[in-house]
N, C-alpha and C. Protein backbone atom coordinates (compact mmCIF):
# COMPACT_ATOMS: atom_id res chain seq x y z
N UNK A 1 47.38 -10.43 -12.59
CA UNK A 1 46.92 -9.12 -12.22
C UNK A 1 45.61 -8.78 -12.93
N UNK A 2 45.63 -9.38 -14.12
CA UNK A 2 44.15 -9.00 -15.09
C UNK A 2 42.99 -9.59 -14.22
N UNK A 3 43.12 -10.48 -13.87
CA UNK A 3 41.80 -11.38 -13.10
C UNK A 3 41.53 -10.34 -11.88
N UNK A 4 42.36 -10.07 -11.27
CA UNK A 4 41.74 -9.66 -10.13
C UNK A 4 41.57 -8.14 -10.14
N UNK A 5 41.91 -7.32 -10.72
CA UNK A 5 41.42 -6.27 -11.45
C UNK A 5 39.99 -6.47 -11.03
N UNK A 6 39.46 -6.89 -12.09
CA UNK A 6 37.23 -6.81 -12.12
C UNK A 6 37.06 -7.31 -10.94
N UNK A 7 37.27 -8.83 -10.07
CA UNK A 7 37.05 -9.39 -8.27
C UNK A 7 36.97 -7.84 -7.77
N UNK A 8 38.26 -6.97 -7.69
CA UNK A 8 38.65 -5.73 -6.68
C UNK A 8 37.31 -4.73 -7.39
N UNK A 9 36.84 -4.29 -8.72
CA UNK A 9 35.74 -3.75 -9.10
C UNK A 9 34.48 -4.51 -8.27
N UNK A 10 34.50 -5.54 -8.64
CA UNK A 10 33.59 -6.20 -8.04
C UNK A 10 33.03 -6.19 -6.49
N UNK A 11 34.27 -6.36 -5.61
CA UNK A 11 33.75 -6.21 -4.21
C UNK A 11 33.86 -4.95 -4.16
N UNK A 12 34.35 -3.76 -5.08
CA UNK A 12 33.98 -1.98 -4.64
C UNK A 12 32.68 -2.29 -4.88
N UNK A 13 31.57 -2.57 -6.29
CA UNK A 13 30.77 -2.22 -6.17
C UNK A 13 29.76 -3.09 -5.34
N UNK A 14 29.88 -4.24 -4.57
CA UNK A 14 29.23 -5.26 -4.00
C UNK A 14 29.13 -4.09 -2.62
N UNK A 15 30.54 -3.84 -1.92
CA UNK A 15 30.56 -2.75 -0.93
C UNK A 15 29.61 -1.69 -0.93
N UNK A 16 29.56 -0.88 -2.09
CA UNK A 16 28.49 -0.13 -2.06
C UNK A 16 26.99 0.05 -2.41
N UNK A 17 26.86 -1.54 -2.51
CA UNK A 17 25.41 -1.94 -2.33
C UNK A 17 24.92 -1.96 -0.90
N UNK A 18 26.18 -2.88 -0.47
CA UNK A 18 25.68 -2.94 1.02
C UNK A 18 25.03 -2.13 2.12
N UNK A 19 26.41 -1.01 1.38
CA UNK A 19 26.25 0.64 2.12
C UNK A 19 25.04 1.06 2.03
N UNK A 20 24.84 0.97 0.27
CA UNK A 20 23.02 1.87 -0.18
C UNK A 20 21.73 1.24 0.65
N UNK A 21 22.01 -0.07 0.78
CA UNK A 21 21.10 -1.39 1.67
C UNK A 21 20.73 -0.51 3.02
N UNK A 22 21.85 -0.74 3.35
CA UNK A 22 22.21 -0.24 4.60
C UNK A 22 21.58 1.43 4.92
N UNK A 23 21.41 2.02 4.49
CA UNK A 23 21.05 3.16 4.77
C UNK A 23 19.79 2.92 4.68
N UNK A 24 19.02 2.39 3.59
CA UNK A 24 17.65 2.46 2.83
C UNK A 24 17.16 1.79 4.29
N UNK A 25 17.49 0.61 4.32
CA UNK A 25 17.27 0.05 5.84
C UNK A 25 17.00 0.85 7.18
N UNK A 26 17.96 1.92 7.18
CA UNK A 26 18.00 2.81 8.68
C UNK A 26 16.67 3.98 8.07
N UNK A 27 16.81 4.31 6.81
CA UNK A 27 15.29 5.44 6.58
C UNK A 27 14.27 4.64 7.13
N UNK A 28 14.10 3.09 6.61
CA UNK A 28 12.97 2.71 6.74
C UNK A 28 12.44 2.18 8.38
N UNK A 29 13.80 2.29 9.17
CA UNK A 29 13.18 2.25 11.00
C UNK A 29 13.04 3.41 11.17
N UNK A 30 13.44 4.82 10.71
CA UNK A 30 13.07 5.77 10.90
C UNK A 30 11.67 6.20 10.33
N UNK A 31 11.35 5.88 9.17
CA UNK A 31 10.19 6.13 9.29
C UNK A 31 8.71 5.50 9.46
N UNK A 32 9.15 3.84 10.15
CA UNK A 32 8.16 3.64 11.19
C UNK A 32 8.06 4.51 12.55
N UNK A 33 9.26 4.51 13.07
CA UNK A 33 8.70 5.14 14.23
C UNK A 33 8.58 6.77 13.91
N UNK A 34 8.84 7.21 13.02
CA UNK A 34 8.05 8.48 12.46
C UNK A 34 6.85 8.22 12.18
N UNK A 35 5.93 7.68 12.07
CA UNK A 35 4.59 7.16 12.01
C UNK A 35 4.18 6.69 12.75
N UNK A 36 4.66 6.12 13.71
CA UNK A 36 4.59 5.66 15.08
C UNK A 36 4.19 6.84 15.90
N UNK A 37 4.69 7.85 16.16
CA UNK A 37 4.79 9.12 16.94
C UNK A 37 4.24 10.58 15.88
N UNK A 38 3.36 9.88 14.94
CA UNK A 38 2.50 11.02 14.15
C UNK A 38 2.82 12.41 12.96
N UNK A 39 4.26 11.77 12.98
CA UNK A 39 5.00 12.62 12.40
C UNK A 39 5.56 12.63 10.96
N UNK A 40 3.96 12.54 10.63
CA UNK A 40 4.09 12.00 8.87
C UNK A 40 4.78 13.22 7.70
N UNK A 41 5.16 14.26 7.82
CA UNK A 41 6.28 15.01 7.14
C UNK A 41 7.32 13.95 7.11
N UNK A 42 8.13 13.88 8.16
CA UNK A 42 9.09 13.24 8.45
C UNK A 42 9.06 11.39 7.72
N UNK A 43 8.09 11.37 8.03
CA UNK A 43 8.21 9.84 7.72
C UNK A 43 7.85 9.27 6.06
N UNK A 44 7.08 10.49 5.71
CA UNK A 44 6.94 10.79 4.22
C UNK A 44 8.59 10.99 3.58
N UNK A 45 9.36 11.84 3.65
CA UNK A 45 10.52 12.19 3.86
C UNK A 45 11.51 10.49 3.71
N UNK A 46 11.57 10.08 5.04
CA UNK A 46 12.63 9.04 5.00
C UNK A 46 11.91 7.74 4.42
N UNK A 47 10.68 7.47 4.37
CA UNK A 47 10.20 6.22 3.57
C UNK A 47 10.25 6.63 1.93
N UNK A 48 10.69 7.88 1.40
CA UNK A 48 10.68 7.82 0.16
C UNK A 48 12.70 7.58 0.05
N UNK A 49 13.45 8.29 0.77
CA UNK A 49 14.41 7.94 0.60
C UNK A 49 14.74 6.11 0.88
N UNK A 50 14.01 5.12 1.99
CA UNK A 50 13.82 3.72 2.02
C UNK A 50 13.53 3.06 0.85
N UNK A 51 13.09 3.90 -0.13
CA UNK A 51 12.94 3.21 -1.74
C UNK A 51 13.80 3.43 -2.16
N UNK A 52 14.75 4.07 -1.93
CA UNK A 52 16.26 4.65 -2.68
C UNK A 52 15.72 5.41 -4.05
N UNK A 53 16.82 5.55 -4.69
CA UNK A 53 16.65 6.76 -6.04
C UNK A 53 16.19 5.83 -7.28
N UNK A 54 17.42 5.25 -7.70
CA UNK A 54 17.77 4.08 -9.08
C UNK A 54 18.08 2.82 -8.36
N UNK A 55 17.61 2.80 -7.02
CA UNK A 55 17.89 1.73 -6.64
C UNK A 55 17.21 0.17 -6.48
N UNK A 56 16.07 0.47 -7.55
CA UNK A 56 15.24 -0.81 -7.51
C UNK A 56 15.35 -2.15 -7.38
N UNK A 57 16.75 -2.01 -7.66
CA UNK A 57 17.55 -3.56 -7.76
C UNK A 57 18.06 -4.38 -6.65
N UNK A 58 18.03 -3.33 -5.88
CA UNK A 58 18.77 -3.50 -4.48
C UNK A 58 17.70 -3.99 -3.92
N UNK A 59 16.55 -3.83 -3.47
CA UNK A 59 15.71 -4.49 -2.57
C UNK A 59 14.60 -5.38 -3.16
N UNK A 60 14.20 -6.70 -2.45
CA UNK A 60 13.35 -7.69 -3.14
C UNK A 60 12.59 -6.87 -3.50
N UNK A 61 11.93 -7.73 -4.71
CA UNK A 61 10.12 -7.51 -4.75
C UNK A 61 9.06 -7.06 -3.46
N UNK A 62 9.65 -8.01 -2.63
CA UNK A 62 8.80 -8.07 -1.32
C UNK A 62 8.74 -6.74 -0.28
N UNK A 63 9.87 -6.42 -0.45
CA UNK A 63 10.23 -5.42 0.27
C UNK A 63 10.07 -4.34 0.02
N UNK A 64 10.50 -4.25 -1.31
CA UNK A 64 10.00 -2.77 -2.24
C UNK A 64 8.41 -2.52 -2.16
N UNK A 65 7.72 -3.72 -2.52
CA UNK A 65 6.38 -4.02 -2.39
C UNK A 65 5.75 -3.03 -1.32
N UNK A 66 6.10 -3.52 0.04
CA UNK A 66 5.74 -3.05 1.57
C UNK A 66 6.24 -1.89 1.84
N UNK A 67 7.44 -1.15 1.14
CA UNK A 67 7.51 0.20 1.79
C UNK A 67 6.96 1.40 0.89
N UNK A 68 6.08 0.70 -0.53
CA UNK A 68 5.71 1.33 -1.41
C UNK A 68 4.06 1.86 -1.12
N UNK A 69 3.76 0.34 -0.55
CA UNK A 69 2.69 0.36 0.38
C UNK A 69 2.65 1.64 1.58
N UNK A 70 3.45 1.20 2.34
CA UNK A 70 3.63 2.04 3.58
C UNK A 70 3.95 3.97 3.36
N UNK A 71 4.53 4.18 2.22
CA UNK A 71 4.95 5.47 1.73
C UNK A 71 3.22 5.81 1.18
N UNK A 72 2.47 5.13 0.55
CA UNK A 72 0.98 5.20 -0.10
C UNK A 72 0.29 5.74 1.08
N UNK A 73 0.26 5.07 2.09
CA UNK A 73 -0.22 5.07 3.19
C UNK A 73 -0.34 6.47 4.03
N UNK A 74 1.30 6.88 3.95
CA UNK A 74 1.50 7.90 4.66
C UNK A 74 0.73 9.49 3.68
N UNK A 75 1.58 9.57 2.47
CA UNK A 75 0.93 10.21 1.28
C UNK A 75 -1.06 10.49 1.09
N UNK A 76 -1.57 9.35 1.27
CA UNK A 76 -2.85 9.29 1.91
C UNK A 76 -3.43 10.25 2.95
N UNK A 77 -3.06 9.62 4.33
CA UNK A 77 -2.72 10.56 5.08
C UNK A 77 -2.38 12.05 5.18
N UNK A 78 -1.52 12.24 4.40
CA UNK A 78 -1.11 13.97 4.00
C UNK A 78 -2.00 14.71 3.36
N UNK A 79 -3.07 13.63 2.61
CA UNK A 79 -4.01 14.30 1.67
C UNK A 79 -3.14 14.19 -0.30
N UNK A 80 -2.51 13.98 -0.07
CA UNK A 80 -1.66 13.68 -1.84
C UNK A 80 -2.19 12.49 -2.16
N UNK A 81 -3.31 12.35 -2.78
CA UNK A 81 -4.12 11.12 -2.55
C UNK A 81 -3.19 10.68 -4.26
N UNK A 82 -3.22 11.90 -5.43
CA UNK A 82 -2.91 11.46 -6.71
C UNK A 82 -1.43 10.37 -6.71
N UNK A 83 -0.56 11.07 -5.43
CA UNK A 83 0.74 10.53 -5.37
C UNK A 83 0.29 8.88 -4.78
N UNK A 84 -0.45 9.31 -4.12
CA UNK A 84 -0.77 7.79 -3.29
C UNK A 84 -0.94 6.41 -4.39
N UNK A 85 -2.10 7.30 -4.85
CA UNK A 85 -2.63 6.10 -5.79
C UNK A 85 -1.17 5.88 -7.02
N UNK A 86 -0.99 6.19 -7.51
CA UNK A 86 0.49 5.94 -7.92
C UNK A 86 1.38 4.50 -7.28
N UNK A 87 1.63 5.08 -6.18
CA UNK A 87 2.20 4.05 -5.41
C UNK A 87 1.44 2.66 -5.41
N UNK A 88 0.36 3.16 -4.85
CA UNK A 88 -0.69 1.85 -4.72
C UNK A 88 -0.30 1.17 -5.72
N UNK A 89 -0.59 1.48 -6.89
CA UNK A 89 -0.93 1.13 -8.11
C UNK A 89 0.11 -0.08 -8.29
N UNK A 90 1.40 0.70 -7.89
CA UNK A 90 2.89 -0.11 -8.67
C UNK A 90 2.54 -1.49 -7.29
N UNK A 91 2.40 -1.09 -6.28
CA UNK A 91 2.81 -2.07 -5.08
C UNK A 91 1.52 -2.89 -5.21
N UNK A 92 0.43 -2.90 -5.81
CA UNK A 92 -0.43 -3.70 -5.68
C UNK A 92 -0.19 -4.79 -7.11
N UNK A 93 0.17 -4.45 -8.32
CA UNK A 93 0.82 -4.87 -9.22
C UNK A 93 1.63 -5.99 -8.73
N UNK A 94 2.68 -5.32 -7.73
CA UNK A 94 3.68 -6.58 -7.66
C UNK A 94 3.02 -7.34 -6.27
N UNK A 95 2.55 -7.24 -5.55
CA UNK A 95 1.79 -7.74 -4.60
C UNK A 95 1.32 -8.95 -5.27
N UNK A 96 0.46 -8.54 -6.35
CA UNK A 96 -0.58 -9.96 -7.28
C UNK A 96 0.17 -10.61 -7.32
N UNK A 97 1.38 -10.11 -8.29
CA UNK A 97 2.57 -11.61 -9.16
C UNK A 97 3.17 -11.63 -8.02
N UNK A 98 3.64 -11.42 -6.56
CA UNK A 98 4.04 -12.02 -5.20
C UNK A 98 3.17 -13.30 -5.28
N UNK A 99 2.51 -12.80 -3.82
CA UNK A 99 1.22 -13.78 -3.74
C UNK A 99 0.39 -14.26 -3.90
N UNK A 100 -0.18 -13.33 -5.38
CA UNK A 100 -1.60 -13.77 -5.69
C UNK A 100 -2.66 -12.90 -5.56
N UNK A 101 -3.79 -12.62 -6.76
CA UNK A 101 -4.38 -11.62 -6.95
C UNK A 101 -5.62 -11.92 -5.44
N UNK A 102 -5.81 -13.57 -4.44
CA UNK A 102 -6.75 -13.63 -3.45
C UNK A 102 -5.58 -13.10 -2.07
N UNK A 103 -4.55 -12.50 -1.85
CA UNK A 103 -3.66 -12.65 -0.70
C UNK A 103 -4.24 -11.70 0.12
N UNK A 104 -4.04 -11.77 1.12
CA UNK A 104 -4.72 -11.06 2.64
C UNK A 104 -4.02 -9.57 2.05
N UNK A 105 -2.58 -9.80 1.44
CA UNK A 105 -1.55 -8.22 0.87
C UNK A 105 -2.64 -7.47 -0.32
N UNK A 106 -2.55 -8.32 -0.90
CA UNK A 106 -3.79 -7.62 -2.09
C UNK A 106 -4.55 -7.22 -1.63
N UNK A 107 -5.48 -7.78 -0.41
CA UNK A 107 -6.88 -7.07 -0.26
C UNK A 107 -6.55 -6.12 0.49
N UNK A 108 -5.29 -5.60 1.73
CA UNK A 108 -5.47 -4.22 2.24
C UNK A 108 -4.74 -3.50 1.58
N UNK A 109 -4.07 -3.83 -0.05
CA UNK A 109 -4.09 -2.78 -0.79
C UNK A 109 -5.48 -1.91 -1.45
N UNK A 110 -6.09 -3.07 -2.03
CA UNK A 110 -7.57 -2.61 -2.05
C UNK A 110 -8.46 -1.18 -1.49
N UNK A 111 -8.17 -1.67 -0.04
CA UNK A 111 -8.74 -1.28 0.88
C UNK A 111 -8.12 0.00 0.80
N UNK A 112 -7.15 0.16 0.80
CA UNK A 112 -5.70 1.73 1.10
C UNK A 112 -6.64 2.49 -0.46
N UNK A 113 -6.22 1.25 -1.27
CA UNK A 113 -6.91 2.15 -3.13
C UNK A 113 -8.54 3.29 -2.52
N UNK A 114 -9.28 2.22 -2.09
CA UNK A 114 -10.68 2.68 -1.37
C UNK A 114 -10.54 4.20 -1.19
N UNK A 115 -9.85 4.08 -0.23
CA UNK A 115 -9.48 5.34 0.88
C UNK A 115 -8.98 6.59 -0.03
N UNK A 116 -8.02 6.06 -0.90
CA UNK A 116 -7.49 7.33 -1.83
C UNK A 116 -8.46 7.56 -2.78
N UNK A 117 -9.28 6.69 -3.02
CA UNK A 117 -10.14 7.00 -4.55
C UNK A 117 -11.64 7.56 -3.39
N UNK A 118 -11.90 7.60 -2.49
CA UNK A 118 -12.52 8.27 -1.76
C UNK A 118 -12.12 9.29 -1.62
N UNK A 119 -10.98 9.76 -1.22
CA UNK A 119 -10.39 11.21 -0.89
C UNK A 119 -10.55 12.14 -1.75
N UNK A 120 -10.39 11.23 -3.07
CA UNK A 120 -10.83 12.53 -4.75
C UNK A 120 -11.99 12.43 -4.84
N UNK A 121 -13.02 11.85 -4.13
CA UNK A 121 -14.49 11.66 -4.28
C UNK A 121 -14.99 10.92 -5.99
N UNK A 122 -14.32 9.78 -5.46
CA UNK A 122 -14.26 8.81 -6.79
C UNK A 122 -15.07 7.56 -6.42
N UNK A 123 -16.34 8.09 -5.89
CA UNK A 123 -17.13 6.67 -4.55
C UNK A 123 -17.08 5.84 -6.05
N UNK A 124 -18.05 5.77 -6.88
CA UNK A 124 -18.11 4.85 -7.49
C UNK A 124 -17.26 3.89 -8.44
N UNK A 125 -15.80 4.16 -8.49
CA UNK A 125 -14.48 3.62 -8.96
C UNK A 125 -14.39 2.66 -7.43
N UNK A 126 -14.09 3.44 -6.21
CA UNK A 126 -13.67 3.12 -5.47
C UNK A 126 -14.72 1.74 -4.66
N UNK A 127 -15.89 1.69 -4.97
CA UNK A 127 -16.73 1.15 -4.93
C UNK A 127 -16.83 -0.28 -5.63
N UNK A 128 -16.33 -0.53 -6.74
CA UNK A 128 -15.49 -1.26 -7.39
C UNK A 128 -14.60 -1.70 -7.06
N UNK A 129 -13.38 -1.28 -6.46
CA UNK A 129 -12.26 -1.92 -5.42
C UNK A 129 -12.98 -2.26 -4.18
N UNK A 130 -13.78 -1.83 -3.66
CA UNK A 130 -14.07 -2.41 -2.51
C UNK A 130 -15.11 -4.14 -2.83
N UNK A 131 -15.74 -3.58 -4.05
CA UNK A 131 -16.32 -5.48 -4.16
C UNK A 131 -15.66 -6.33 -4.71
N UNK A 132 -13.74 -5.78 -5.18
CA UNK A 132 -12.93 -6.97 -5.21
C UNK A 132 -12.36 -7.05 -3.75
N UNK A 133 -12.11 -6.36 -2.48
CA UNK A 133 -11.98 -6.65 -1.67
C UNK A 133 -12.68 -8.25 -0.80
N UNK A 134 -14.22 -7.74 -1.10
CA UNK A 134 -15.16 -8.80 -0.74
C UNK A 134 -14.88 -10.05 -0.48
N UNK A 135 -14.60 -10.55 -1.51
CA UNK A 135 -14.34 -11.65 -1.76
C UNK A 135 -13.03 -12.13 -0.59
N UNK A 136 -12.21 -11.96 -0.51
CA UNK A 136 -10.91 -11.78 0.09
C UNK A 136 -11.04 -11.88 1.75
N UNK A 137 -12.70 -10.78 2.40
CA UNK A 137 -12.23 -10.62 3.64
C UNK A 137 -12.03 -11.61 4.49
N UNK A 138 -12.72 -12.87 4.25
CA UNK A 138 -12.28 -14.33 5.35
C UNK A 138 -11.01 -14.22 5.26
N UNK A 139 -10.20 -13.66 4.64
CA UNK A 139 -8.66 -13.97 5.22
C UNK A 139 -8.14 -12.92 6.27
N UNK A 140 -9.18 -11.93 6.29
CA UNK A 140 -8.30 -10.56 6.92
C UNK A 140 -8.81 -11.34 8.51
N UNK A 141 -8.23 -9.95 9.47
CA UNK A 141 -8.04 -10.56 10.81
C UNK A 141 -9.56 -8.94 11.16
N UNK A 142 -9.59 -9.62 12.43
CA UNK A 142 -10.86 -9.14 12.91
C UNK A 142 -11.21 -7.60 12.56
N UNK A 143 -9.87 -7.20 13.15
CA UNK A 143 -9.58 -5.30 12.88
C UNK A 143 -9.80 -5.19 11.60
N UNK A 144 -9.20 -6.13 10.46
CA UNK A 144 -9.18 -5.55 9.33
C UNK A 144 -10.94 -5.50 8.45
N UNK A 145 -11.68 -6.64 8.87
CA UNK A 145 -12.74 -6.81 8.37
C UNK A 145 -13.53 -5.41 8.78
N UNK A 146 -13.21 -5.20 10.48
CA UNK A 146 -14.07 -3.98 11.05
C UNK A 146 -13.59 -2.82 10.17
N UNK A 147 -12.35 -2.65 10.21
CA UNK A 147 -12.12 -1.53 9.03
C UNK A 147 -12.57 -1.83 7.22
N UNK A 148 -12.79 -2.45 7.15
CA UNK A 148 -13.47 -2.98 5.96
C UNK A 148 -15.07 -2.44 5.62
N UNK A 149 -15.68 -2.84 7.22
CA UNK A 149 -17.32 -2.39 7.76
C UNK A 149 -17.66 -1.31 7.05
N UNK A 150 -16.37 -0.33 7.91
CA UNK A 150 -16.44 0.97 8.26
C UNK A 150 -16.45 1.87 6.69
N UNK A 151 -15.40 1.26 6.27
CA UNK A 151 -15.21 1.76 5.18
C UNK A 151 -16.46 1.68 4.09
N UNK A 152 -17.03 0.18 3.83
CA UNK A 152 -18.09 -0.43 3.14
C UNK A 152 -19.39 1.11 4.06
N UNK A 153 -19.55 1.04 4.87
CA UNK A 153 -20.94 1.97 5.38
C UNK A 153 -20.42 3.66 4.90
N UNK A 154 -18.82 3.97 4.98
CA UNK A 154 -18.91 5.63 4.60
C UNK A 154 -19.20 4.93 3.24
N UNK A 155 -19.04 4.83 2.21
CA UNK A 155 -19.43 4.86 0.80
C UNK A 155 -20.47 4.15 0.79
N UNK A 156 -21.64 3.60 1.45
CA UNK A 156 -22.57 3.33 1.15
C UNK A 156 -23.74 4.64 0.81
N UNK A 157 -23.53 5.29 2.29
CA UNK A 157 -23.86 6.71 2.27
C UNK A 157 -23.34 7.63 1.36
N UNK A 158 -22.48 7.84 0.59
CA UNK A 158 -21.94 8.56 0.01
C UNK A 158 -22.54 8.38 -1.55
N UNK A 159 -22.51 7.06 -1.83
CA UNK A 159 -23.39 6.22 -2.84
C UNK A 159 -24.57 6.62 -3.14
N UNK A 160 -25.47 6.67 -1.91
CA UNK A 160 -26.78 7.00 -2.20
C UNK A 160 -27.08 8.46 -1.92
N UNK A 161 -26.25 9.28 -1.32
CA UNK A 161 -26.14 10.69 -1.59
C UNK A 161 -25.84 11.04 -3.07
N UNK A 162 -25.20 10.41 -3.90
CA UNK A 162 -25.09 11.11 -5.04
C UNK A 162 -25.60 9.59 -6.11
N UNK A 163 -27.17 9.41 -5.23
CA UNK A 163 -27.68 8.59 -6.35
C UNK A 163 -27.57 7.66 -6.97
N UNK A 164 -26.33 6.26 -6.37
CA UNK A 164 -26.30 5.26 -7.02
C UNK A 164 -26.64 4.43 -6.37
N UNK A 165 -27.62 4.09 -5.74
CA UNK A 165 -28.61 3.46 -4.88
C UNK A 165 -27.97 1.99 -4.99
N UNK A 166 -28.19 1.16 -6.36
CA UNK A 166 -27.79 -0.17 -6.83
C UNK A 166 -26.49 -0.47 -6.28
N UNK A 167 -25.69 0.21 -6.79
CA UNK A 167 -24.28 -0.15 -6.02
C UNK A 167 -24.22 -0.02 -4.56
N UNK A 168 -24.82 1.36 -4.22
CA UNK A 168 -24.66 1.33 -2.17
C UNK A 168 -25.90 -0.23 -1.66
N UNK A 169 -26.57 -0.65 -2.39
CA UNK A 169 -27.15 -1.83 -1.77
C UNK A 169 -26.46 -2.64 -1.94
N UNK A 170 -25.76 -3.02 -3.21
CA UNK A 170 -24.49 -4.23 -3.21
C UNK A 170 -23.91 -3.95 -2.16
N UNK A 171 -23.37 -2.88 -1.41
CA UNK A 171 -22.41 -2.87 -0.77
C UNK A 171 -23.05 -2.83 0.64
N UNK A 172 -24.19 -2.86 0.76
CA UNK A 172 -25.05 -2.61 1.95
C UNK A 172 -25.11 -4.40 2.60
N UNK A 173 -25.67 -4.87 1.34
CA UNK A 173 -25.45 -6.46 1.39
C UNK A 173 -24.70 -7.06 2.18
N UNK A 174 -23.16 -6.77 1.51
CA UNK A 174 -21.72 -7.08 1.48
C UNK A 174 -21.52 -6.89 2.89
N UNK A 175 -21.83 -5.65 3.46
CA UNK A 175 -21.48 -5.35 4.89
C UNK A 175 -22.38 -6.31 5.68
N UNK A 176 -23.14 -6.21 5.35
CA UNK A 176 -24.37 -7.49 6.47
C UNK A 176 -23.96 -8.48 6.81
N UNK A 177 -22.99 -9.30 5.28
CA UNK A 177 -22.56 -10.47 5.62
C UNK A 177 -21.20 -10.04 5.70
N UNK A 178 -20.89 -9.27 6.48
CA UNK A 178 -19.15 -9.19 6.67
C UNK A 178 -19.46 -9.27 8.09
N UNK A 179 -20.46 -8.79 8.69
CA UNK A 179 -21.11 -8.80 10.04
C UNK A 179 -21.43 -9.81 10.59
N UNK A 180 -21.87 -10.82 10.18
CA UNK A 180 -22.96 -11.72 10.40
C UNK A 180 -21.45 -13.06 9.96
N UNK A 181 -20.49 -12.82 9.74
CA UNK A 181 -19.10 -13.73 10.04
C UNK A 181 -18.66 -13.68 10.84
């Protein structure tokens, strides 16, 4: 009877991993297609419950990684750029020790960092993430480089509006030959 005592603890608490899995799982189709259909309250909402509470343990690296990403994303979006970058921060961290500080994942974290450190009008930090992007874009796919462009030309302008000429030409450069690939 002693032995199987802790087994019967054991599959209670194995059971209610599954369960917590299991739910974190159903937030996180809910809040794609809450983002899907523009409805970023909502999807802000169930992609933070898709990370669960204390539940870090429960979902890979990989996974935690991508909906930490995807919650950054949305947060962005809302304008909570401080919360964003937060996120970024942790999911780009484990992104590196994933795949590697050159992975196609790293660089459209980068890119997301860009966007939030733009939003606080942080061009020249953010300006800095974008020329570790650089390096990286031969791996992205066509859309992503064009959003890369796009991004590289608003802070070029923004650059030399508030006078840092040197850096908006690095980055003026950078775009030429992101073009000219």
């Amino acid at each position: 009877m002693k032995t199987t005592t802790p087994v019967i603890v054991l599959l209670v608490l194995l059971g209610g991993c599954t369960s917590t899995l299991s739910r974190m799982n159903s937030e996180a189709r809910t809040c794609d297609e809450a983002v899907r259909i523009g409805a970023l309250n909502i999807a802000e909402e169930t992609c933070q419950r898709a990370l669960g509470e204390d539940d870090k343990d429960i979902l890979t690296p990989a996974v935690r990684s991508q909906r930490l990403y995807n919650l950054a994303r949305i947060k962005r979006q809302l304008g909570k750029y401080s919360e964003a970058g937060e996120l970024l921060g942790e999911s780009l961290t484990m992104e590196e020790t994933l795949s590697g500080a050159g992975s196609p994942g790293v660089a459209g974290r980068l890119m997301e960092m860009s966007l939030v450190l733009a939003g606080q009008g942080q061009w020249q930090q953010g300006a800095q993430v974008l020329e570790r992007v650089l390096p990286l874009a031969h791996q992205l796919t066509d859309d992503e480089r064009a959003s890369l462009g796009n991004i590289i030309r608003h802070y070029t302008t923004r650059l030399k509006n508030n006078g840092q000429t040197t850096q908006a030409a690095r980055l003026e450069a950078a775009a030429v030959q992101l073009n000219a690939n």
